[in-house]
PDB file of N, CA and C in Angstrom:
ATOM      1  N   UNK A   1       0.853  -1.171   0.000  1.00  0.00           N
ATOM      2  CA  UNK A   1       0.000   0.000   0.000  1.00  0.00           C
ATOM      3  C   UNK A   1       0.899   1.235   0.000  1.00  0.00           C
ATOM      4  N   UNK A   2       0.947   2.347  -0.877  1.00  0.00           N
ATOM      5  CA  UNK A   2       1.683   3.062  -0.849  1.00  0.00           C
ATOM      6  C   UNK A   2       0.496   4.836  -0.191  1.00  0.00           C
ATOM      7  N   UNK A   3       1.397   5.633  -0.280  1.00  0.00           N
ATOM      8  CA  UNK A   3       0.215   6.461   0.660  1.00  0.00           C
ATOM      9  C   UNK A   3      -0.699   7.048   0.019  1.00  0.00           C
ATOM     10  N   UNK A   4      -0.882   6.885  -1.423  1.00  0.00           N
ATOM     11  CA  UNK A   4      -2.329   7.662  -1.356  1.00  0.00           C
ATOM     12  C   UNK A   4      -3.303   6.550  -1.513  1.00  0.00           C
ATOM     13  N   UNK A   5      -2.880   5.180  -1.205  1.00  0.00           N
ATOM     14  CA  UNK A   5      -3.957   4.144  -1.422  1.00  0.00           C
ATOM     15  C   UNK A   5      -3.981   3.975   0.153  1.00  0.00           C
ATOM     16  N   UNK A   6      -3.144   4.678   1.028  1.00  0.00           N
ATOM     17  CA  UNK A   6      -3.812   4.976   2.801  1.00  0.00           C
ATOM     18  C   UNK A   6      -4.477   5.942   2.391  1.00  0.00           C
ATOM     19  N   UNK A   7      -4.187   6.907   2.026  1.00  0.00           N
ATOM     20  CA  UNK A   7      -5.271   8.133   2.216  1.00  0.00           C
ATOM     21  C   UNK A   7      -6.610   7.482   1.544  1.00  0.00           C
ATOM     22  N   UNK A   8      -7.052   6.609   0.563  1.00  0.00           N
ATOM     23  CA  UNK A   8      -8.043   6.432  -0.100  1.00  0.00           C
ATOM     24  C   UNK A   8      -8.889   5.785   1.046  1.00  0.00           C
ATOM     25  N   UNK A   9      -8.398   4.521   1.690  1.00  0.00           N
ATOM     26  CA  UNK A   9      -8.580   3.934   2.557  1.00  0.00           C
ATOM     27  C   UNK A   9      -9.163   4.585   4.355  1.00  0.00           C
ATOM     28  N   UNK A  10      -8.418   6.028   4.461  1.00  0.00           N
ATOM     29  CA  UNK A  10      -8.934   6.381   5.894  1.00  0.00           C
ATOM     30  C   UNK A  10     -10.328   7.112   5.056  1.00  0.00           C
ATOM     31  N   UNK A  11     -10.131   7.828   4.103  1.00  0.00           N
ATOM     32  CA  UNK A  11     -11.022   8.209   3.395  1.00  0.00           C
ATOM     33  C   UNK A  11     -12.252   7.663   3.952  1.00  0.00           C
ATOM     34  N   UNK A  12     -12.235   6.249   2.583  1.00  0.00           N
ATOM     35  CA  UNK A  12     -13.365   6.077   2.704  1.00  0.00           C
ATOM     36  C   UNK A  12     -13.709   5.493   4.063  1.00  0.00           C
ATOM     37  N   UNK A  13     -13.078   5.181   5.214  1.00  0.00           N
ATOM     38  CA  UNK A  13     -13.501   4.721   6.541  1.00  0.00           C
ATOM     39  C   UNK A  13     -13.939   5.780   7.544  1.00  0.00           C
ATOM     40  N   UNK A  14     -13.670   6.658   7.188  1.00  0.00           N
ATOM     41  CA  UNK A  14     -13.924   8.467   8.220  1.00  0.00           C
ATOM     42  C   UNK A  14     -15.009   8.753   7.285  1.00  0.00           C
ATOM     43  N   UNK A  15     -15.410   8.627   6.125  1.00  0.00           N
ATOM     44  CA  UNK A  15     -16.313   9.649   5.571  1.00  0.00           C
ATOM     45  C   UNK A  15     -15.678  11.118   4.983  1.00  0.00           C
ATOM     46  N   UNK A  16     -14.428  11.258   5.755  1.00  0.00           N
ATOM     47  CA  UNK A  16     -13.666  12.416   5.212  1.00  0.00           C
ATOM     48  C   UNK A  16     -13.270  12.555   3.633  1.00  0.00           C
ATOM     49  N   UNK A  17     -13.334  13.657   3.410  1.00  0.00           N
ATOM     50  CA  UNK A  17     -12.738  14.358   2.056  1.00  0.00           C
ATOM     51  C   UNK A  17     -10.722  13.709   1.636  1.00  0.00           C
ATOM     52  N   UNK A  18     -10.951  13.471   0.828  1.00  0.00           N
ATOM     53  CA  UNK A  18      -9.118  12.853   0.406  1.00  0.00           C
ATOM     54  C   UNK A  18      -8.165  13.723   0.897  1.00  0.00           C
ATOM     55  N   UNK A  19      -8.579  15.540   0.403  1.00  0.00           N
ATOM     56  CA  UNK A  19      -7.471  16.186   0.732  1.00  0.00           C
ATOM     57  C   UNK A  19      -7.361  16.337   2.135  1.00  0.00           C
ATOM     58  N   UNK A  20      -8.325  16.265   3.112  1.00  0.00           N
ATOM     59  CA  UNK A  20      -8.433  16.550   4.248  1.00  0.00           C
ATOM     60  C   UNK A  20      -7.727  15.422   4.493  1.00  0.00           C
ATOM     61  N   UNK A  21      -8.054  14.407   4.504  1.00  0.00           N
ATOM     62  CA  UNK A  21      -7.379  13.201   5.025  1.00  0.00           C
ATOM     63  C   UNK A  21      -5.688  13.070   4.590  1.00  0.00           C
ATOM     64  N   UNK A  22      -5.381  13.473   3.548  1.00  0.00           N
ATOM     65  CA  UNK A  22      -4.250  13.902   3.513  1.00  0.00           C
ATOM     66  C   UNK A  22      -3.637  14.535   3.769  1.00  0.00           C
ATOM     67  N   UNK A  23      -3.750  15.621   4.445  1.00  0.00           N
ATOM     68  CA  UNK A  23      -3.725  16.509   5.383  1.00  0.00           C
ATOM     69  C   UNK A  23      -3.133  15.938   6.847  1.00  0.00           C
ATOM     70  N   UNK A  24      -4.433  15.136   7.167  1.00  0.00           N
ATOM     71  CA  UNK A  24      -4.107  14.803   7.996  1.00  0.00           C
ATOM     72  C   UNK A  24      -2.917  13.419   8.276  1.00  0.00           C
ATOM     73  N   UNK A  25      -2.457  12.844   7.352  1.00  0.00           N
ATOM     74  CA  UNK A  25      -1.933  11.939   7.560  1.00  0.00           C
ATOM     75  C   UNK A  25      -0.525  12.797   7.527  1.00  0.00           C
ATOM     76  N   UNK A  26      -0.283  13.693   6.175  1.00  0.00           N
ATOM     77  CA  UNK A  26       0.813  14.553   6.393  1.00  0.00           C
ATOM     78  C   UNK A  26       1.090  15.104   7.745  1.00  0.00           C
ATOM     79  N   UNK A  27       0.419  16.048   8.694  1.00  0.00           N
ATOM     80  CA  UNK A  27       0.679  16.257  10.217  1.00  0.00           C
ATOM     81  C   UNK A  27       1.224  15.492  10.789  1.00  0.00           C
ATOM     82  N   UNK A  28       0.194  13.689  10.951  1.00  0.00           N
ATOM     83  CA  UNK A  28       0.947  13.337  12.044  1.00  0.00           C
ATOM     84  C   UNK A  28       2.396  13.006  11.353  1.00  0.00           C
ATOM     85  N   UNK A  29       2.206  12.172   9.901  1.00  0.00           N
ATOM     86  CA  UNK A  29       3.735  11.650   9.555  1.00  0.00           C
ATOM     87  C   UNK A  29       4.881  13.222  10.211  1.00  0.00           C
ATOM     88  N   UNK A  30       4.972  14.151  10.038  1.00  0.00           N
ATOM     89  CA  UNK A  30       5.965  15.331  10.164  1.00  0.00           C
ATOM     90  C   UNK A  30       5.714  15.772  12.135  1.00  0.00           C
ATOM     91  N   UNK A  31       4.470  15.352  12.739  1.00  0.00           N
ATOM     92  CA  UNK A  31       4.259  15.168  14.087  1.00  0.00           C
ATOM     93  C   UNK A  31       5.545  14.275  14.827  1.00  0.00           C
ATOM     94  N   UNK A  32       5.504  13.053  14.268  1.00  0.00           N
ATOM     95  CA  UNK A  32       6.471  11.983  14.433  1.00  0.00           C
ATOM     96  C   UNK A  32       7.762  12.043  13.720  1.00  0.00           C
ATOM     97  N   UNK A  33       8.137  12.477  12.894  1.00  0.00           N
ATOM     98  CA  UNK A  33       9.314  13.072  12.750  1.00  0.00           C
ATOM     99  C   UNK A  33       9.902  13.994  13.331  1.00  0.00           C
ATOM    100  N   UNK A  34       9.201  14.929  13.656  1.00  0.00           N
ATOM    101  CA  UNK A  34       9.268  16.056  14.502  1.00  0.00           C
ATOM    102  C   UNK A  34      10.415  15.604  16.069  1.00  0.00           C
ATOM    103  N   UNK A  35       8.892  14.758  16.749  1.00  0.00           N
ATOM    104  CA  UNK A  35       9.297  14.223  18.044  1.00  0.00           C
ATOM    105  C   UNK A  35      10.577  13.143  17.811  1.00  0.00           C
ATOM    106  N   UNK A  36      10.860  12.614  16.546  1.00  0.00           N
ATOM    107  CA  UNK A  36      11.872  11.952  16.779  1.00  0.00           C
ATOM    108  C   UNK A  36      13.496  12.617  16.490  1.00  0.00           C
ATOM    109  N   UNK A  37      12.938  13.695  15.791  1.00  0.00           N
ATOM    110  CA  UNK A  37      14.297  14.434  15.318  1.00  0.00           C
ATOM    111  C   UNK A  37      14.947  15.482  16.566  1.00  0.00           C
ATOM    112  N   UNK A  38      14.052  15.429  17.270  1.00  0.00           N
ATOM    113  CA  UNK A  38      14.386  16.148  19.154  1.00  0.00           C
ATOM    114  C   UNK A  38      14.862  14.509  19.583  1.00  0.00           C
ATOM    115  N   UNK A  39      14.754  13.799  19.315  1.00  0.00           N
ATOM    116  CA  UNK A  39      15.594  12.138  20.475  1.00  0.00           C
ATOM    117  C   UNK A  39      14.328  11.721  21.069  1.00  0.00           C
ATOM    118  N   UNK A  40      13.091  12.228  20.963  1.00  0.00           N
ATOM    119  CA  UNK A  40      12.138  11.958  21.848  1.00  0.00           C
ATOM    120  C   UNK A  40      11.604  10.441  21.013  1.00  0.00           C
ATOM    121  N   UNK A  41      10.900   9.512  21.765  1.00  0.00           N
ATOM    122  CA  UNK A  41       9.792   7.999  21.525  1.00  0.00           C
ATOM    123  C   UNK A  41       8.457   8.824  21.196  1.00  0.00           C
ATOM    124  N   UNK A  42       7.875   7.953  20.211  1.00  0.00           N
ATOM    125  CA  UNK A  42       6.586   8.235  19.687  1.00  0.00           C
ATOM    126  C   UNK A  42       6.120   7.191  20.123  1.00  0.00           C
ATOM    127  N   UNK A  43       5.104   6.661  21.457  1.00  0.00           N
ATOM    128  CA  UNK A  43       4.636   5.208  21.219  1.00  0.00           C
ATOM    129  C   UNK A  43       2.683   5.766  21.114  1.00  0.00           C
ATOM    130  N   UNK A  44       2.456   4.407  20.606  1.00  0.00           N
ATOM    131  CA  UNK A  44       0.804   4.440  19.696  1.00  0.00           C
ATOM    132  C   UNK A  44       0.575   3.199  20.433  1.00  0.00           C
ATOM    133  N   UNK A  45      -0.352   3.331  21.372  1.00  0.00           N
ATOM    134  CA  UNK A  45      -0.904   2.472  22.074  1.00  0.00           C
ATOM    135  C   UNK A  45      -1.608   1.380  21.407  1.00  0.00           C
ATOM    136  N   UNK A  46      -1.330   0.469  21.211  1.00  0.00           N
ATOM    137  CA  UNK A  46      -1.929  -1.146  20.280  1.00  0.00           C
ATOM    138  C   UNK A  46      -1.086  -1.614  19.091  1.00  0.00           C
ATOM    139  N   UNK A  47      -0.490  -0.268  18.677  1.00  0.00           N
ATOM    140  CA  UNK A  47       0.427  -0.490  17.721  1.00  0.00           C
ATOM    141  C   UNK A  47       1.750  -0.130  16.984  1.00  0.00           C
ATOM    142  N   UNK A  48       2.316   0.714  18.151  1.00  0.00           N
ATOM    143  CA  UNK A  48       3.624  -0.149  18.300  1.00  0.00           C
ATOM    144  C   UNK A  48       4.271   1.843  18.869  1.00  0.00           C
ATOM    145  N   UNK A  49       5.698   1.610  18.567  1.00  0.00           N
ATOM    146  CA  UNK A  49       6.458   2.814  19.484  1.00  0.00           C
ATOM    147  C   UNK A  49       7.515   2.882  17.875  1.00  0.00           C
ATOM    148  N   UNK A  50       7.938   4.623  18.157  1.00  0.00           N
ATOM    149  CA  UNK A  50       9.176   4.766  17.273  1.00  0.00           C
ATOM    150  C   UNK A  50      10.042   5.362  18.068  1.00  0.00           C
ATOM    151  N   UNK A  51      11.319   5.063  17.914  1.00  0.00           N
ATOM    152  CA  UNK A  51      12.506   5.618  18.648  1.00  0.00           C
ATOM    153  C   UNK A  51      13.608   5.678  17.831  1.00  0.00           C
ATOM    154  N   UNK A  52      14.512   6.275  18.500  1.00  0.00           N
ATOM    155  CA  UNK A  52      16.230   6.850  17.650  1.00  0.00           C
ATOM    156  C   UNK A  52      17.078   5.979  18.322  1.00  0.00           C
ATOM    157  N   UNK A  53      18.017   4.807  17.648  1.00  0.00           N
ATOM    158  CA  UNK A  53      18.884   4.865  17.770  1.00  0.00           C
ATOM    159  C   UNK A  53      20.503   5.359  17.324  1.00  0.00           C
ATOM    160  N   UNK A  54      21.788   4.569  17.540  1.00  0.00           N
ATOM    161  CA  UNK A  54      22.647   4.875  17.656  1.00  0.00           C
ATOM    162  C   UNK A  54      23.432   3.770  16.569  1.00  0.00           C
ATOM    163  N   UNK A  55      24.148   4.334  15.368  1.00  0.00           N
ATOM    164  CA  UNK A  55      25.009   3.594  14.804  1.00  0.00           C
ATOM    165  C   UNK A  55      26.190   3.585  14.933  1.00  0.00           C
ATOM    166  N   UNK A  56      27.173   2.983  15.454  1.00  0.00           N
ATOM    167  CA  UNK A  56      28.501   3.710  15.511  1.00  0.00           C
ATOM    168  C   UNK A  56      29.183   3.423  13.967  1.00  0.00           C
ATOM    169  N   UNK A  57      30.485   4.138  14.467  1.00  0.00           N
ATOM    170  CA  UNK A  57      30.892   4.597  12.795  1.00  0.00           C
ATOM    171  C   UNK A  57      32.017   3.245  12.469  1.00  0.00           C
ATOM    172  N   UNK A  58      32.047   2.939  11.795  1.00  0.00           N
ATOM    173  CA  UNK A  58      33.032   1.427  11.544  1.00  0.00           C
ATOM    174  C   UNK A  58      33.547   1.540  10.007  1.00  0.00           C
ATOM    175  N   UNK A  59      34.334   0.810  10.144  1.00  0.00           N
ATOM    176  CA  UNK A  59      35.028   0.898   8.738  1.00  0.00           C
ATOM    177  C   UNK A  59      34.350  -0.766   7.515  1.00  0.00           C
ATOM    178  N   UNK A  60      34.083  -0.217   6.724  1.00  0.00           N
ATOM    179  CA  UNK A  60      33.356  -1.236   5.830  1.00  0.00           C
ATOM    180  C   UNK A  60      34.022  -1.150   4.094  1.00  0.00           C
ATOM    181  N   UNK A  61      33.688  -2.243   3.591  1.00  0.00           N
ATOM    182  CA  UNK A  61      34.555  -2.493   2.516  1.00  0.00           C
ATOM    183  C   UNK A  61      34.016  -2.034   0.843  1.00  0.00           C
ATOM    184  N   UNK A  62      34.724  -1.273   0.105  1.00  0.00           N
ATOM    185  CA  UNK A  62      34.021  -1.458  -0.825  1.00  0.00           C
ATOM    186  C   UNK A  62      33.863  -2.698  -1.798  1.00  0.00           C
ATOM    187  N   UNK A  63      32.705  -3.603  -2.360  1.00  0.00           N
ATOM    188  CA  UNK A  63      32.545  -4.658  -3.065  1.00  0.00           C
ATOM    189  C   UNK A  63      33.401  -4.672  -4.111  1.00  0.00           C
ATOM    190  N   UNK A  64      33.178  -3.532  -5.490  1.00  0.00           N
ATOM    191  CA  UNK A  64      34.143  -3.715  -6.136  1.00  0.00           C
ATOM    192  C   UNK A  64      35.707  -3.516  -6.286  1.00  0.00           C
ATOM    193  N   UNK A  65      35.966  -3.075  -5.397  1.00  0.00           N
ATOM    194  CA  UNK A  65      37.651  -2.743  -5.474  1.00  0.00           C
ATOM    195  C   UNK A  65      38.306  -3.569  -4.290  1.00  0.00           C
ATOM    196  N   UNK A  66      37.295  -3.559  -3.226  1.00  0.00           N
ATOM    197  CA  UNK A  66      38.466  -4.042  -1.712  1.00  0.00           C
ATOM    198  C   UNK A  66      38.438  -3.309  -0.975  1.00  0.00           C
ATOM    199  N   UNK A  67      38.655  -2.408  -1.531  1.00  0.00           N
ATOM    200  CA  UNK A  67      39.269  -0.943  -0.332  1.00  0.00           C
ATOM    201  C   UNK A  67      38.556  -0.529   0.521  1.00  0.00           C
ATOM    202  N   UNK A  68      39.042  -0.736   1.830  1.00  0.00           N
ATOM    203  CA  UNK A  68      38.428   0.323   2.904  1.00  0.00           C
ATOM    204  C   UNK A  68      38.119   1.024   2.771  1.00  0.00           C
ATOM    205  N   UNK A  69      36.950   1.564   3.521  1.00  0.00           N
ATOM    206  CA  UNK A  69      36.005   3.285   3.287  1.00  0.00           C
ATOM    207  C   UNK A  69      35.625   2.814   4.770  1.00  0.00           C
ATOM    208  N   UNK A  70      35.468   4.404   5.560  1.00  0.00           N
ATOM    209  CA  UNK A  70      34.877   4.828   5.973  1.00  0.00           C
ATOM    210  C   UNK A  70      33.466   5.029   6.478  1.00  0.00           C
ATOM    211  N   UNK A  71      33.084   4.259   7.421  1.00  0.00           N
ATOM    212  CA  UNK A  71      31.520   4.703   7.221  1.00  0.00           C
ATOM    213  C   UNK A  71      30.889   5.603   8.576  1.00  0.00           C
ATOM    214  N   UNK A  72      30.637   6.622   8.913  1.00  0.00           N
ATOM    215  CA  UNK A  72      30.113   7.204   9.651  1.00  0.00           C
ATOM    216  C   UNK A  72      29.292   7.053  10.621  1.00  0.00           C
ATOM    217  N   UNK A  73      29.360   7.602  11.741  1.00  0.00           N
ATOM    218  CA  UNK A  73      28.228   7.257  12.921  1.00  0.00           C
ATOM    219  C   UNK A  73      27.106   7.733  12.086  1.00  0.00           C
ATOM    220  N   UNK A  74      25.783   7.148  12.168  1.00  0.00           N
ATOM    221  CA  UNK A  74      24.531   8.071  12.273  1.00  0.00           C
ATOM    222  C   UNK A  74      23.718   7.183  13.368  1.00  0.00           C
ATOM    223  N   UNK A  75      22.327   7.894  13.101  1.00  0.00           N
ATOM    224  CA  UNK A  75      21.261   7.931  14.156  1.00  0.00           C
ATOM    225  C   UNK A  75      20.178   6.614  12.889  1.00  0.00           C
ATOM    226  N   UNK A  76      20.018   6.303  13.801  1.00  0.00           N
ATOM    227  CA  UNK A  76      18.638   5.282  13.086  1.00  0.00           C
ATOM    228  C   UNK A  76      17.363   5.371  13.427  1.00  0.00           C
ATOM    229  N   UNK A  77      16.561   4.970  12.580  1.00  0.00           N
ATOM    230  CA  UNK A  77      15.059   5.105  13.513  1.00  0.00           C
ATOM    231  C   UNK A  77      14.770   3.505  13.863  1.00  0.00           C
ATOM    232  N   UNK A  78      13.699   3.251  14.738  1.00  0.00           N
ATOM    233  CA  UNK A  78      13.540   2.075  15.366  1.00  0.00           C
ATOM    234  C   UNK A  78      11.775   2.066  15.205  1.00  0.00           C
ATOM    235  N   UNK A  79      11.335   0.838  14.913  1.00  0.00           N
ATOM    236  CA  UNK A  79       9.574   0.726  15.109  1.00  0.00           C
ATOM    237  C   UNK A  79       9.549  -0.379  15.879  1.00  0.00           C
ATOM    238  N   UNK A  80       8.921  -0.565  17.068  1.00  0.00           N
ATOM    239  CA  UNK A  80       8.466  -1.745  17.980  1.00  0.00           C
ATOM    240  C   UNK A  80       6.842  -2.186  17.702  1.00  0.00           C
ATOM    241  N   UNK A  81       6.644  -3.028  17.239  1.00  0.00           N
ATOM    242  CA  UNK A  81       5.596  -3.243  17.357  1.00  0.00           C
ATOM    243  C   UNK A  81       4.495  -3.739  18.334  1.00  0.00           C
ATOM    244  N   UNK A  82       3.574  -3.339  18.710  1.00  0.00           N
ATOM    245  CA  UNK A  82       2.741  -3.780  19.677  1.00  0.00           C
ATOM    246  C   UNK A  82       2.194  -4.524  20.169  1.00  0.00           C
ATOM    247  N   UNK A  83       1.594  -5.066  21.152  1.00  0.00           N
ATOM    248  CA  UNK A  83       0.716  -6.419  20.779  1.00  0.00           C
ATOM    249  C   UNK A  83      -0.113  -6.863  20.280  1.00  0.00           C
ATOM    250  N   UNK A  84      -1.089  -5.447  20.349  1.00  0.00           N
ATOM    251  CA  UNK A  84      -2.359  -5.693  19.674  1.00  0.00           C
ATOM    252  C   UNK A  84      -1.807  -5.783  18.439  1.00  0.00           C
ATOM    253  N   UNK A  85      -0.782  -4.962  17.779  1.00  0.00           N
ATOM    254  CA  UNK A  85      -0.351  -5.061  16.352  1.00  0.00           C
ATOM    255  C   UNK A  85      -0.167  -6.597  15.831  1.00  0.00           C
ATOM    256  N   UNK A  86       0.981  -6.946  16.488  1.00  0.00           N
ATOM    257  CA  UNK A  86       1.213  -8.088  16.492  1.00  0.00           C
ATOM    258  C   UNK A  86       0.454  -9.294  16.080  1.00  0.00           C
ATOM    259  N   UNK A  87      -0.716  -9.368  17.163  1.00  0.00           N
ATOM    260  CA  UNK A  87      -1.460 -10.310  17.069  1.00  0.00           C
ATOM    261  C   UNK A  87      -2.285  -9.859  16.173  1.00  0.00           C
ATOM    262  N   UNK A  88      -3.172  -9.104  15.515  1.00  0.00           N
ATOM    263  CA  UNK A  88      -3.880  -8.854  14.582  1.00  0.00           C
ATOM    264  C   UNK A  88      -2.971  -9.132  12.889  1.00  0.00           C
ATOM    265  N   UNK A  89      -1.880  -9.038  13.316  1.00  0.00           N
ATOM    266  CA  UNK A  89      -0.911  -9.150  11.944  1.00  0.00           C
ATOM    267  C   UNK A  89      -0.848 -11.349  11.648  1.00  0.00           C
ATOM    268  N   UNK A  90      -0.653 -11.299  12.803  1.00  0.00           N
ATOM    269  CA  UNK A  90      -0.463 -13.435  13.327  1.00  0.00           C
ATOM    270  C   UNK A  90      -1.637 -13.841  13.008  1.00  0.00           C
ATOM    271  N   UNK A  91      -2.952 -13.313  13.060  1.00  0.00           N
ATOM    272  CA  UNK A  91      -4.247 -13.331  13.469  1.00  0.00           C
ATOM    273  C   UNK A  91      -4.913 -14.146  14.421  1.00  0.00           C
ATOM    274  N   UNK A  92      -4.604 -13.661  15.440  1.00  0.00           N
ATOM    275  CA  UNK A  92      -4.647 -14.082  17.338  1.00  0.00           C
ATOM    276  C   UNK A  92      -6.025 -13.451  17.258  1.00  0.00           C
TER     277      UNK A  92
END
Protein backbone atom coordinates (compact mmCIF):
# COMPACT_ATOMS: atom_id res chain seq x y z
CA UNK A 1 0.00 0.00 0.00
CA UNK A 2 1.68 3.06 -0.85
CA UNK A 3 0.21 6.46 0.66
CA UNK A 4 -2.33 7.66 -1.36
CA UNK A 5 -3.96 4.14 -1.42
CA UNK A 6 -3.81 4.98 2.80
CA UNK A 7 -5.27 8.13 2.22
CA UNK A 8 -8.04 6.43 -0.10
CA UNK A 9 -8.58 3.93 2.56
CA UNK A 10 -8.93 6.38 5.89
CA UNK A 11 -11.02 8.21 3.40
CA UNK A 12 -13.36 6.08 2.70
CA UNK A 13 -13.50 4.72 6.54
CA UNK A 14 -13.92 8.47 8.22
CA UNK A 15 -16.31 9.65 5.57
CA UNK A 16 -13.67 12.42 5.21
CA UNK A 17 -12.74 14.36 2.06
CA UNK A 18 -9.12 12.85 0.41
CA UNK A 19 -7.47 16.19 0.73
CA UNK A 20 -8.43 16.55 4.25
CA UNK A 21 -7.38 13.20 5.03
CA UNK A 22 -4.25 13.90 3.51
CA UNK A 23 -3.72 16.51 5.38
CA UNK A 24 -4.11 14.80 8.00
CA UNK A 25 -1.93 11.94 7.56
CA UNK A 26 0.81 14.55 6.39
CA UNK A 27 0.68 16.26 10.22
CA UNK A 28 0.95 13.34 12.04
CA UNK A 29 3.73 11.65 9.56
CA UNK A 30 5.96 15.33 10.16
CA UNK A 31 4.26 15.17 14.09
CA UNK A 32 6.47 11.98 14.43
CA UNK A 33 9.31 13.07 12.75
CA UNK A 34 9.27 16.06 14.50
CA UNK A 35 9.30 14.22 18.04
CA UNK A 36 11.87 11.95 16.78
CA UNK A 37 14.30 14.43 15.32
CA UNK A 38 14.39 16.15 19.15
CA UNK A 39 15.59 12.14 20.48
CA UNK A 40 12.14 11.96 21.85
CA UNK A 41 9.79 8.00 21.52
CA UNK A 42 6.59 8.24 19.69
CA UNK A 43 4.64 5.21 21.22
CA UNK A 44 0.80 4.44 19.70
CA UNK A 45 -0.90 2.47 22.07
CA UNK A 46 -1.93 -1.15 20.28
CA UNK A 47 0.43 -0.49 17.72
CA UNK A 48 3.62 -0.15 18.30
CA UNK A 49 6.46 2.81 19.48
CA UNK A 50 9.18 4.77 17.27
CA UNK A 51 12.51 5.62 18.65
CA UNK A 52 16.23 6.85 17.65
CA UNK A 53 18.88 4.87 17.77
CA UNK A 54 22.65 4.88 17.66
CA UNK A 55 25.01 3.59 14.80
CA UNK A 56 28.50 3.71 15.51
CA UNK A 57 30.89 4.60 12.79
CA UNK A 58 33.03 1.43 11.54
CA UNK A 59 35.03 0.90 8.74
CA UNK A 60 33.36 -1.24 5.83
CA UNK A 61 34.56 -2.49 2.52
CA UNK A 62 34.02 -1.46 -0.83
CA UNK A 63 32.54 -4.66 -3.06
CA UNK A 64 34.14 -3.72 -6.14
CA UNK A 65 37.65 -2.74 -5.47
CA UNK A 66 38.47 -4.04 -1.71
CA UNK A 67 39.27 -0.94 -0.33
CA UNK A 68 38.43 0.32 2.90
CA UNK A 69 36.00 3.28 3.29
CA UNK A 70 34.88 4.83 5.97
CA UNK A 71 31.52 4.70 7.22
CA UNK A 72 30.11 7.20 9.65
CA UNK A 73 28.23 7.26 12.92
CA UNK A 74 24.53 8.07 12.27
CA UNK A 75 21.26 7.93 14.16
CA UNK A 76 18.64 5.28 13.09
CA UNK A 77 15.06 5.10 13.51
CA UNK A 78 13.54 2.08 15.37
CA UNK A 79 9.57 0.73 15.11
CA UNK A 80 8.47 -1.74 17.98
CA UNK A 81 5.60 -3.24 17.36
CA UNK A 82 2.74 -3.78 19.68
CA UNK A 83 0.72 -6.42 20.78
CA UNK A 84 -2.36 -5.69 19.67
CA UNK A 85 -0.35 -5.06 16.35
CA UNK A 86 1.21 -8.09 16.49
CA UNK A 87 -1.46 -10.31 17.07
CA UNK A 88 -3.88 -8.85 14.58
CA UNK A 89 -0.91 -9.15 11.94
CA UNK A 90 -0.46 -13.43 13.33
CA UNK A 91 -4.25 -13.33 13.47
CA UNK A 92 -4.65 -14.08 17.34
Amino acid sequence: MNKQELVDAVAAKTGDSKAATGETIDAVIAAITGALTKGKTVQLIGFGSFSTGARAARVGRNPATGAEIQIPAAKTVKFTAGKAFKDAVNGA
